[in-house]
PDB file of N, CA and C in Angstrom:
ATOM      1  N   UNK A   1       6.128  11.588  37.184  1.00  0.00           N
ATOM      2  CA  UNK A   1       5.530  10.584  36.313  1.00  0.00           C
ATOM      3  C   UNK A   1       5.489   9.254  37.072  1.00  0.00           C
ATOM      4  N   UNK A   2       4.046   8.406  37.060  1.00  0.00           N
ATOM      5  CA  UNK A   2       4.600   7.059  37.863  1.00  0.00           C
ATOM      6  C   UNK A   2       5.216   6.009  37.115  1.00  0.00           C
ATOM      7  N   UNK A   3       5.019   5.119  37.968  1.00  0.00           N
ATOM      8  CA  UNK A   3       6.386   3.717  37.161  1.00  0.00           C
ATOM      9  C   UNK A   3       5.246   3.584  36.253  1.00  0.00           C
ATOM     10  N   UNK A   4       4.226   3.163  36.203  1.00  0.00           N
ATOM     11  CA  UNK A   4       3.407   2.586  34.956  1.00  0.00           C
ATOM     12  C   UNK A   4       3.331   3.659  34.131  1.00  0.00           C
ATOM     13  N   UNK A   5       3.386   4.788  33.780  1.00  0.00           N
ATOM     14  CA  UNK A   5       3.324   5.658  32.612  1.00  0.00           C
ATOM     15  C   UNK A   5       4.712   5.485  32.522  1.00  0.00           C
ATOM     16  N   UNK A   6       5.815   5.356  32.966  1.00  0.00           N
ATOM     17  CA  UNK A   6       6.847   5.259  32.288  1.00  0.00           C
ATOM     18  C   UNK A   6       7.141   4.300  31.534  1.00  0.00           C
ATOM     19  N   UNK A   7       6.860   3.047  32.422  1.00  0.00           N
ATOM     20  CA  UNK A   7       6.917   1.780  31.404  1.00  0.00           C
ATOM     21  C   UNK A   7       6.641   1.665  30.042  1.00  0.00           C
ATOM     22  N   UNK A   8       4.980   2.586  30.164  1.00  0.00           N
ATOM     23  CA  UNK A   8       4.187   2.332  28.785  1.00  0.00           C
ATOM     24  C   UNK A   8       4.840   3.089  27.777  1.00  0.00           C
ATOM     25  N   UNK A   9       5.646   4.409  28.669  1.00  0.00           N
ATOM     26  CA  UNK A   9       6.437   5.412  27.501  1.00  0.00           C
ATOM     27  C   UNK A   9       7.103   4.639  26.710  1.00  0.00           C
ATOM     28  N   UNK A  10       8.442   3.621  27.417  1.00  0.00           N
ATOM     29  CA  UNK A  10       9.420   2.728  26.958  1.00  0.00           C
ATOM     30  C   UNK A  10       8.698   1.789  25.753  1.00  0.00           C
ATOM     31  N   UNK A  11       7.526   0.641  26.496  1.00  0.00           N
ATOM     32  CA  UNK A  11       7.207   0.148  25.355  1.00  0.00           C
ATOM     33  C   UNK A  11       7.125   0.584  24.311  1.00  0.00           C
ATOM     34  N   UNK A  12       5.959   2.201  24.174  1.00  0.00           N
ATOM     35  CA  UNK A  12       6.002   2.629  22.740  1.00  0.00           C
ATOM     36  C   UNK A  12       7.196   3.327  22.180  1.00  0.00           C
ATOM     37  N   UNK A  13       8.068   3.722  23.079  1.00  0.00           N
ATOM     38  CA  UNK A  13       8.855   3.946  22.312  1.00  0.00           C
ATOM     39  C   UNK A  13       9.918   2.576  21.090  1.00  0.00           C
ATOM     40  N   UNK A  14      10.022   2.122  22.360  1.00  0.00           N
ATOM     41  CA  UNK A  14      10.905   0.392  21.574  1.00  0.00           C
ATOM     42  C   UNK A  14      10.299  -0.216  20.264  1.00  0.00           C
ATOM     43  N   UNK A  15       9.124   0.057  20.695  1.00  0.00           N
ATOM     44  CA  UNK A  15       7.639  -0.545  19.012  1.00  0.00           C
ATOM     45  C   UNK A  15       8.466   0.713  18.528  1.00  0.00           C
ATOM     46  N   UNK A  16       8.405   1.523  18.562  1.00  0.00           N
ATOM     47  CA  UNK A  16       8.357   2.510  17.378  1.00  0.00           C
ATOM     48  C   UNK A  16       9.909   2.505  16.554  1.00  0.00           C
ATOM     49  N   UNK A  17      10.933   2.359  17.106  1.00  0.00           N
ATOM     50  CA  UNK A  17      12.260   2.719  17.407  1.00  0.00           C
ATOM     51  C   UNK A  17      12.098   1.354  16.100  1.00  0.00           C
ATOM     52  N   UNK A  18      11.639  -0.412  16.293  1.00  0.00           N
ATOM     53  CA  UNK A  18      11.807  -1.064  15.832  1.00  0.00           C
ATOM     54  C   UNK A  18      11.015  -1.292  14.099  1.00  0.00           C
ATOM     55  N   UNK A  19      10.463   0.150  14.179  1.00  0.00           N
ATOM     56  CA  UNK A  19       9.631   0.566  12.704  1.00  0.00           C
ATOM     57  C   UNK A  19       8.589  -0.555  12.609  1.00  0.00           C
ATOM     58  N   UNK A  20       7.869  -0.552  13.108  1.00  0.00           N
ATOM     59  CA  UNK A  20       6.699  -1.763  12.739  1.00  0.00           C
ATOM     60  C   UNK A  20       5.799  -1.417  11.337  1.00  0.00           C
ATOM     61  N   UNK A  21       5.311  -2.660  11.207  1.00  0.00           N
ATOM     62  CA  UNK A  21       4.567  -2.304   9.580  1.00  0.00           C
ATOM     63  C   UNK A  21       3.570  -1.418   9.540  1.00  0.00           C
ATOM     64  N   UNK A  22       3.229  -0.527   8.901  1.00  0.00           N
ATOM     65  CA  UNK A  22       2.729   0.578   8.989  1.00  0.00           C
ATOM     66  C   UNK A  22       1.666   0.414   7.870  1.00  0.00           C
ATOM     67  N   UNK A  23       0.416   0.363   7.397  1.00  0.00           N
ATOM     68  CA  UNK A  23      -0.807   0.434   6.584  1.00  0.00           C
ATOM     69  C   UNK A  23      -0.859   1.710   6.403  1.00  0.00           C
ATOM     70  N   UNK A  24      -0.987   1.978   5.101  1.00  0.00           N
ATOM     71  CA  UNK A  24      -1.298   3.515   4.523  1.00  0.00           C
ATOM     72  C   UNK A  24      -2.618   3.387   3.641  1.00  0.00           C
ATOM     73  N   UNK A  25      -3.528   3.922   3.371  1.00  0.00           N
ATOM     74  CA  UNK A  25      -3.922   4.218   2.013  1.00  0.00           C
ATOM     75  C   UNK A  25      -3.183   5.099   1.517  1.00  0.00           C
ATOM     76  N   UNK A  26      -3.538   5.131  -0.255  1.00  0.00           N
ATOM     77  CA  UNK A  26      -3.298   6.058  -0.969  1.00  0.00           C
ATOM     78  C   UNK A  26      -3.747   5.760  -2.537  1.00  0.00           C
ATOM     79  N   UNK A  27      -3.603   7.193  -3.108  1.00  0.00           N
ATOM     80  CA  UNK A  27      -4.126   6.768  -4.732  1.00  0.00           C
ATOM     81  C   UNK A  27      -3.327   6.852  -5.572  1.00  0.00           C
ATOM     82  N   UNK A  28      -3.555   6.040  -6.247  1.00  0.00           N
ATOM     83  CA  UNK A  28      -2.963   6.021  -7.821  1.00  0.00           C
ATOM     84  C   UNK A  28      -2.951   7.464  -8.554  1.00  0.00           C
ATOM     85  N   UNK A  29      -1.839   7.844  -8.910  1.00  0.00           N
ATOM     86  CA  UNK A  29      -1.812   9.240  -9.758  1.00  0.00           C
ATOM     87  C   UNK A  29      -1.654   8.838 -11.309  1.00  0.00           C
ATOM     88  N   UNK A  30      -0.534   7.699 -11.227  1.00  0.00           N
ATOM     89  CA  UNK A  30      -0.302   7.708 -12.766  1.00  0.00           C
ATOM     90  C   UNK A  30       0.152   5.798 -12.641  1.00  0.00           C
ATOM     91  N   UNK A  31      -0.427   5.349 -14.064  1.00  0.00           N
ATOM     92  CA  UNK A  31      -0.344   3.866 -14.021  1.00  0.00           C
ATOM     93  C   UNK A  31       1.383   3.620 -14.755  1.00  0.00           C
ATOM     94  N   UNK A  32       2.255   4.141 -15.464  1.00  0.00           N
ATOM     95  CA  UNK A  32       3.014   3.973 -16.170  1.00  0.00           C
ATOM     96  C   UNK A  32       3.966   5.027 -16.050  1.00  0.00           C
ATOM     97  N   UNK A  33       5.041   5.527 -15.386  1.00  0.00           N
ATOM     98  CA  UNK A  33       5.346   3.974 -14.348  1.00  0.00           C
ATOM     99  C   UNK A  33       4.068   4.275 -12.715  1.00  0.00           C
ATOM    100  N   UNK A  34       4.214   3.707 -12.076  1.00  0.00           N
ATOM    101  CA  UNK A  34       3.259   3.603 -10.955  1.00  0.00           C
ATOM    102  C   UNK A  34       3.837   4.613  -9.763  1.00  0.00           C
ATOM    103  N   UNK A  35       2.549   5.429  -9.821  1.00  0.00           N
ATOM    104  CA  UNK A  35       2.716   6.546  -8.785  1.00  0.00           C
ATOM    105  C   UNK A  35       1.748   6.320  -7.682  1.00  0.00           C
ATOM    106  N   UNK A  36       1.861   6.705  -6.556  1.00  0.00           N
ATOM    107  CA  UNK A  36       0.523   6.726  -5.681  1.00  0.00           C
ATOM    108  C   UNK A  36       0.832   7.498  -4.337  1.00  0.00           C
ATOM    109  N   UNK A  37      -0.010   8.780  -4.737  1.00  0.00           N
ATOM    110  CA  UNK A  37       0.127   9.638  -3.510  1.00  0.00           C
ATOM    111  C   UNK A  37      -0.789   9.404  -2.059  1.00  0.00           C
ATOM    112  N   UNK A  38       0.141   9.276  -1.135  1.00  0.00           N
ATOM    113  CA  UNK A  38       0.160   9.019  -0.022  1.00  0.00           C
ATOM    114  C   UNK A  38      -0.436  10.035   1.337  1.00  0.00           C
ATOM    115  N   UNK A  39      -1.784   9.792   1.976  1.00  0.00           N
ATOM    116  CA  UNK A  39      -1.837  10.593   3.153  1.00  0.00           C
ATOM    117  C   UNK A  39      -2.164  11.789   3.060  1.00  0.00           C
ATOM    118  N   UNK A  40      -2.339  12.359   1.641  1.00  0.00           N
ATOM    119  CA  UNK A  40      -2.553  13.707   0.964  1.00  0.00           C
ATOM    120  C   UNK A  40      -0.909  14.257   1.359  1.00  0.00           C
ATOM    121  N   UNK A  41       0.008  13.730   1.440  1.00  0.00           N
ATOM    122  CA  UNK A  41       1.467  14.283   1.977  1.00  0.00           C
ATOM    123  C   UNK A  41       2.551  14.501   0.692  1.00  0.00           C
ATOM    124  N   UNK A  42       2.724  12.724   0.246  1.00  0.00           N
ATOM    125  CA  UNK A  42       3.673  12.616  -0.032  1.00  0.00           C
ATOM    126  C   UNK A  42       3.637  11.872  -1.071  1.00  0.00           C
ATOM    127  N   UNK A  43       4.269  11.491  -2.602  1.00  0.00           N
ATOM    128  CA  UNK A  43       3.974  10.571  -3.611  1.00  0.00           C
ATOM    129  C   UNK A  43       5.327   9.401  -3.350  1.00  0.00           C
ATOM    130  N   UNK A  44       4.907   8.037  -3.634  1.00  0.00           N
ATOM    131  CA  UNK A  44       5.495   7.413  -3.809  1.00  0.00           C
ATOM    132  C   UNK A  44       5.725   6.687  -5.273  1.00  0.00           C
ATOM    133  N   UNK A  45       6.776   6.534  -5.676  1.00  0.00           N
ATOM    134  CA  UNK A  45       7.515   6.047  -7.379  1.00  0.00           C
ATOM    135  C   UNK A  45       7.631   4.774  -7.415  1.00  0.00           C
ATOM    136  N   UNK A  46       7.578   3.981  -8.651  1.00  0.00           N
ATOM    137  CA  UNK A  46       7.460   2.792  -8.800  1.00  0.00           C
ATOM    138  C   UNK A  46       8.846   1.736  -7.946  1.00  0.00           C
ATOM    139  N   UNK A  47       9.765   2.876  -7.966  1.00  0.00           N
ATOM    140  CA  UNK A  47      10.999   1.966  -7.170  1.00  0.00           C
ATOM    141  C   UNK A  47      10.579   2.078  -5.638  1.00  0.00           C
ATOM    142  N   UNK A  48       9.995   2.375  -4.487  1.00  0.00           N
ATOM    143  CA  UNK A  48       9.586   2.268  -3.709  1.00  0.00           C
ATOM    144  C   UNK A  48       8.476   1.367  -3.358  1.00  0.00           C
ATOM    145  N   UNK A  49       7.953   0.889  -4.667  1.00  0.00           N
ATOM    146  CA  UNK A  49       6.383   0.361  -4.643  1.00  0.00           C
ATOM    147  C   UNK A  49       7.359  -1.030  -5.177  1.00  0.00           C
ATOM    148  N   UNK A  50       5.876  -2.222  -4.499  1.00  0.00           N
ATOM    149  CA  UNK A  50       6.047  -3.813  -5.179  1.00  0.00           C
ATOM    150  C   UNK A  50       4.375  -3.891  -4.908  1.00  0.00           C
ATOM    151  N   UNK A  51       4.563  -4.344  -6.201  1.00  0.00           N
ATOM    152  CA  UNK A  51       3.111  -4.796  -6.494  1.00  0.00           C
ATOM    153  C   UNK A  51       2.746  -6.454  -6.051  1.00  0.00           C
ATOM    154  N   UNK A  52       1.573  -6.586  -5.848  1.00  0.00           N
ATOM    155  CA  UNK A  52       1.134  -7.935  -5.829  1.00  0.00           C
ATOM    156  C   UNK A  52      -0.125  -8.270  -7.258  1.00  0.00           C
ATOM    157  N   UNK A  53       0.190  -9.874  -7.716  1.00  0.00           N
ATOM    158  CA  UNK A  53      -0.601 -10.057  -8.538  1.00  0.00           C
ATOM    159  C   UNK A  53      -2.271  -9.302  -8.382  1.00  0.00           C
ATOM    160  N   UNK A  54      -3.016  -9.014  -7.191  1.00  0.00           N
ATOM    161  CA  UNK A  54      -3.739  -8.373  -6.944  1.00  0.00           C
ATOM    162  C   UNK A  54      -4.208  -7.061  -7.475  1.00  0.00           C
ATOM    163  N   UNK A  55      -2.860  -6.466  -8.333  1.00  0.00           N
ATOM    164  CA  UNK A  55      -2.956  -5.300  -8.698  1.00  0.00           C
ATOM    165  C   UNK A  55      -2.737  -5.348 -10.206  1.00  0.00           C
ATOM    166  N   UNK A  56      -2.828  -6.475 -10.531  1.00  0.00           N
ATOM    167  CA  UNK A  56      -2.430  -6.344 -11.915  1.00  0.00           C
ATOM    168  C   UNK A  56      -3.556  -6.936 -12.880  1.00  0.00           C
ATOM    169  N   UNK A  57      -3.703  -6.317 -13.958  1.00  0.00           N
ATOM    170  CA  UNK A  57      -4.868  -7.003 -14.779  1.00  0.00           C
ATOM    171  C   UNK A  57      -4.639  -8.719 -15.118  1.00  0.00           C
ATOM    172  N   UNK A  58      -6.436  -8.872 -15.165  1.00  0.00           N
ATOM    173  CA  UNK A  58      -6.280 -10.744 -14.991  1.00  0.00           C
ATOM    174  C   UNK A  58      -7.135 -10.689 -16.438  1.00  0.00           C
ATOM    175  N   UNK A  59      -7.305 -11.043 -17.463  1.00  0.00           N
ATOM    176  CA  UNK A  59      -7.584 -11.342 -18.630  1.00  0.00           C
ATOM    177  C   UNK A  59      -7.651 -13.097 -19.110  1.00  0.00           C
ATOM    178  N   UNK A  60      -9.006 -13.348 -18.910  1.00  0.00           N
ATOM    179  CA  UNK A  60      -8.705 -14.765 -19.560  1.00  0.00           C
ATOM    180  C   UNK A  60      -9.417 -15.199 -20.614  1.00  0.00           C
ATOM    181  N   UNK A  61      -9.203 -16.687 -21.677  1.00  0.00           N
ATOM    182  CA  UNK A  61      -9.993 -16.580 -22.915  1.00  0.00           C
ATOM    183  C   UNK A  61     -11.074 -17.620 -23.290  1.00  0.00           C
ATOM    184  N   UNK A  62     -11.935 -17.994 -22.846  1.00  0.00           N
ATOM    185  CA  UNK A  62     -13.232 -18.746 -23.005  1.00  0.00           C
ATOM    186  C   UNK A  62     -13.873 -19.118 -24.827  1.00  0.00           C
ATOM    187  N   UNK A  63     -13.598 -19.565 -24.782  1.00  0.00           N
ATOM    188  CA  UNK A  63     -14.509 -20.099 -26.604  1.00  0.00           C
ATOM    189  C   UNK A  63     -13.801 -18.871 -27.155  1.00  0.00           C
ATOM    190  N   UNK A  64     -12.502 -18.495 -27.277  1.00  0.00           N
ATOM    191  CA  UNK A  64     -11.923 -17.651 -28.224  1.00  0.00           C
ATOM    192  C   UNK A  64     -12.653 -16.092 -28.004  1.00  0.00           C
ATOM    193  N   UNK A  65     -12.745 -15.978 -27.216  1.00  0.00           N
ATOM    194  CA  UNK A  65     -13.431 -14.576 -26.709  1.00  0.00           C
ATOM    195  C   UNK A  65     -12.269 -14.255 -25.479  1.00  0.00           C
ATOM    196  N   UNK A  66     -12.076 -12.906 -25.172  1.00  0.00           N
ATOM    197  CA  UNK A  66     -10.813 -12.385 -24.275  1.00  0.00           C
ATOM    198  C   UNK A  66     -11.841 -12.032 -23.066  1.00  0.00           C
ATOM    199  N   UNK A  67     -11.769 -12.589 -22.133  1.00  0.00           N
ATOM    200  CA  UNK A  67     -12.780 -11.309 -20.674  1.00  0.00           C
ATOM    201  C   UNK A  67     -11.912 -10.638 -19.874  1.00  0.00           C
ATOM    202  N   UNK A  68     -12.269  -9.515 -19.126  1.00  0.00           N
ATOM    203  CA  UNK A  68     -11.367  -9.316 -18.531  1.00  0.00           C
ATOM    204  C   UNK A  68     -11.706  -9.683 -16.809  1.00  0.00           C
ATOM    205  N   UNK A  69     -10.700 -10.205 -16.017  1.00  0.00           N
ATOM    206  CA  UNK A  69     -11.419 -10.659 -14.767  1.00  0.00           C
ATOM    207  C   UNK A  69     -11.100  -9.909 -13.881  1.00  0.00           C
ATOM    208  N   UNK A  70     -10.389  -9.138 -13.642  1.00  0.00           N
ATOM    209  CA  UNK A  70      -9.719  -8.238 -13.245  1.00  0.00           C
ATOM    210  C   UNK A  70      -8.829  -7.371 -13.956  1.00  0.00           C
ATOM    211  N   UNK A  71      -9.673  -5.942 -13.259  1.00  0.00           N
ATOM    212  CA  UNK A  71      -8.566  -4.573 -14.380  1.00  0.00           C
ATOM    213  C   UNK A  71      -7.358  -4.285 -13.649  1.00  0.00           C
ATOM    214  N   UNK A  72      -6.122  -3.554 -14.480  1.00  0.00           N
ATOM    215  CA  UNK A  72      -5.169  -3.017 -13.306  1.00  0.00           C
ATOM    216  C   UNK A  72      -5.639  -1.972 -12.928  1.00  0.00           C
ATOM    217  N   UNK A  73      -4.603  -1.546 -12.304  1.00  0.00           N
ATOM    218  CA  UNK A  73      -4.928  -0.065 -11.416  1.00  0.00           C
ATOM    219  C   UNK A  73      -4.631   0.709 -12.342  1.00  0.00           C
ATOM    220  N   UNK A  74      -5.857   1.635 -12.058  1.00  0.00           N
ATOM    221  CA  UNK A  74      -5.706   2.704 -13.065  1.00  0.00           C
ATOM    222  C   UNK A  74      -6.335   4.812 -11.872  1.00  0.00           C
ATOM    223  N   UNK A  75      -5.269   5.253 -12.659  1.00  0.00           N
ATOM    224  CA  UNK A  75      -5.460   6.428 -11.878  1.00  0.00           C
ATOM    225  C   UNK A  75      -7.139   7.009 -11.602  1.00  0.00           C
ATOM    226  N   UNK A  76      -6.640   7.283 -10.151  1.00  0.00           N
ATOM    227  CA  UNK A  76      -7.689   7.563  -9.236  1.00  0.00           C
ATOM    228  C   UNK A  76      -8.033   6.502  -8.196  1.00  0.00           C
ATOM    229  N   UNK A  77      -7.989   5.030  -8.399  1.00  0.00           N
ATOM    230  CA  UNK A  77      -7.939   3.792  -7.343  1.00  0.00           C
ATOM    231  C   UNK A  77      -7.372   4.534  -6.131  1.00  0.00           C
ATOM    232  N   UNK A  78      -7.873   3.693  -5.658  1.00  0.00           N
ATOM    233  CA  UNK A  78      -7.674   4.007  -4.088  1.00  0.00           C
ATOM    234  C   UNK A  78      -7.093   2.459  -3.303  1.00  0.00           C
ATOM    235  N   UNK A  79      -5.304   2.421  -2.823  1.00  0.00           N
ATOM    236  CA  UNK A  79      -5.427   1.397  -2.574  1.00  0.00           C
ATOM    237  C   UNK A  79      -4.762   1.202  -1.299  1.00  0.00           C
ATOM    238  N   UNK A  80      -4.733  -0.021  -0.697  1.00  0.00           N
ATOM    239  CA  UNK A  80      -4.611  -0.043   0.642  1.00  0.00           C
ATOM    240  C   UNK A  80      -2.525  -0.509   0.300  1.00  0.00           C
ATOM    241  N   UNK A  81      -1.902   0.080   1.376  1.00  0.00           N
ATOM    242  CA  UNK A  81      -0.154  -0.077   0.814  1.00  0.00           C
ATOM    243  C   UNK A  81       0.405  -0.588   2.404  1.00  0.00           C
ATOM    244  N   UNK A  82       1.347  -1.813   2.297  1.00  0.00           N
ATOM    245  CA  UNK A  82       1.572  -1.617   3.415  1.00  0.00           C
ATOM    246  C   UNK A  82       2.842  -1.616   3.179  1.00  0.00           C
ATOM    247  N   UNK A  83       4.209  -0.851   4.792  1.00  0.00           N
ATOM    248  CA  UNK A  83       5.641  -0.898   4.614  1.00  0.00           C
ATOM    249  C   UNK A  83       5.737  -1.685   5.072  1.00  0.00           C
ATOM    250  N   UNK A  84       7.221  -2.224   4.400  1.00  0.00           N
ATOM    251  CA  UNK A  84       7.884  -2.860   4.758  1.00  0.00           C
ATOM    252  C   UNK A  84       8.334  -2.718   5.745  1.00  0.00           C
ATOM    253  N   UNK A  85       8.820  -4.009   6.557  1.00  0.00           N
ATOM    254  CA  UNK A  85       9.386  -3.512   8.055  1.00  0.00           C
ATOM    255  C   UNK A  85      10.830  -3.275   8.156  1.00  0.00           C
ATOM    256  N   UNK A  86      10.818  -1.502   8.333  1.00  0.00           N
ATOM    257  CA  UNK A  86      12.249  -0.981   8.494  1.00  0.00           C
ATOM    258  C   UNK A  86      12.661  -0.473   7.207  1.00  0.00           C
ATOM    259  N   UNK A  87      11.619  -0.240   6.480  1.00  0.00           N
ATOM    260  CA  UNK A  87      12.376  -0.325   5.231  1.00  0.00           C
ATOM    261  C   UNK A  87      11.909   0.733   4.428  1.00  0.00           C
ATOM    262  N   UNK A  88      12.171   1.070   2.903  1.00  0.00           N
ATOM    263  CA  UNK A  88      11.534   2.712   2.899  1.00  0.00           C
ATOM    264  C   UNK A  88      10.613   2.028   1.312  1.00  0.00           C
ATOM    265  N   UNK A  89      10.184   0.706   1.167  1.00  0.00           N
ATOM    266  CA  UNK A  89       9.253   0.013   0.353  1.00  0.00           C
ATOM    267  C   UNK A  89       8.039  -0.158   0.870  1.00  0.00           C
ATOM    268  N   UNK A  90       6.912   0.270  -0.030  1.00  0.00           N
ATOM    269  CA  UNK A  90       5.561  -0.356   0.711  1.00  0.00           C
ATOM    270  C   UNK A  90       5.085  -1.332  -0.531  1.00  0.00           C
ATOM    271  N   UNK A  91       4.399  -2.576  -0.022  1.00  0.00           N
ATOM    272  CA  UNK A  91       3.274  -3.116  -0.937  1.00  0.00           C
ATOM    273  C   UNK A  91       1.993  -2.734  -0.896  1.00  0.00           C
ATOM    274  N   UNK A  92       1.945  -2.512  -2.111  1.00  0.00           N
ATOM    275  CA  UNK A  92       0.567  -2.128  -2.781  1.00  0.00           C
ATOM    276  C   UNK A  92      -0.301  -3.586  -2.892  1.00  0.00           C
ATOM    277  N   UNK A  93      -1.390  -3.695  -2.078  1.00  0.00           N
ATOM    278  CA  UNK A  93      -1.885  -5.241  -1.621  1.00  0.00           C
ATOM    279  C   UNK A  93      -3.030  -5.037  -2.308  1.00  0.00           C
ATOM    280  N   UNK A  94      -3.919  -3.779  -3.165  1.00  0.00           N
ATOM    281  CA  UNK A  94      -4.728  -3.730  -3.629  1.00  0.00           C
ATOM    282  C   UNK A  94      -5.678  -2.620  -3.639  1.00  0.00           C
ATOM    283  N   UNK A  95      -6.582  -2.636  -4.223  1.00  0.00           N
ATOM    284  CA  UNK A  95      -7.917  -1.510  -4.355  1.00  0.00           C
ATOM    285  C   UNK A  95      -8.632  -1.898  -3.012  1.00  0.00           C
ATOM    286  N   UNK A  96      -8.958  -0.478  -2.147  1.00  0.00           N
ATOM    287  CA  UNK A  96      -9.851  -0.442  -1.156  1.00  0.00           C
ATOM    288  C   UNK A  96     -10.962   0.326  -1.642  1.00  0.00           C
ATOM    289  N   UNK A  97     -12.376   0.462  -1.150  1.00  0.00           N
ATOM    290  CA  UNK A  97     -13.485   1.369  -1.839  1.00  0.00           C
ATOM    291  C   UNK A  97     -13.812   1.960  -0.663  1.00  0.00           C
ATOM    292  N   UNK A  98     -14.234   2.695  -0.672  1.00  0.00           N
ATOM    293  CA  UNK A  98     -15.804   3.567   0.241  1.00  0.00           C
ATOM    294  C   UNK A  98     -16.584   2.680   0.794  1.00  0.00           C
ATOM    295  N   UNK A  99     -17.121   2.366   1.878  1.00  0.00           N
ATOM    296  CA  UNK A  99     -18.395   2.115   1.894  1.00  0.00           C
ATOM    297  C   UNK A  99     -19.341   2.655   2.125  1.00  0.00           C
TER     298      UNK A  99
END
């Protein structure tokens, strides 16, 4: 092996070793409590998950009328999650779509 493929081995290994933040998608299975299966692998439970206001319904009230400005997540969403670093929590940062 030469010195430069070894080096590069070390770097990735050290990144990896130090758990860097990791971006997942995944979907919403169930809103109550909050499920969202991961990678087609694995489900993650509301104690693993932190939500951001992003994910939560926004409702506001104009001349006595309710709108809604944003819905929550509701099963089937598709949303983008990222981990925590080192840690076995991801945030749920929001709905991603198709394009």
């Amino acid at each position: 092996m030469r010195m430069i493929d070894i080096i590069k081995q070390a770097g990735a290994q050290a990144v990896e070793a130090g758990n860097p933040v990791h971006i997942r998608i995944g979907t919403v299975t169930r809103t109550e409590p909050l499920e969202v299966f991961v990678d087609q692998r694995f489900s993650l439970t509301s104690e693993f998950l932190i939500v951001t206001d992003a994910t939560e319904e926004l409702t506001i009230e104009i001349n006595g009328s309710l709108y809604t400005v944003r819905p929550g997540l509701q099963a089937g969403d598709k949303v983008a999650l990222i981990r925590v670093q080192g840690g076995q929590q991801y945030v749920v940062m929001g709905r991603v779509r198709d394009t």
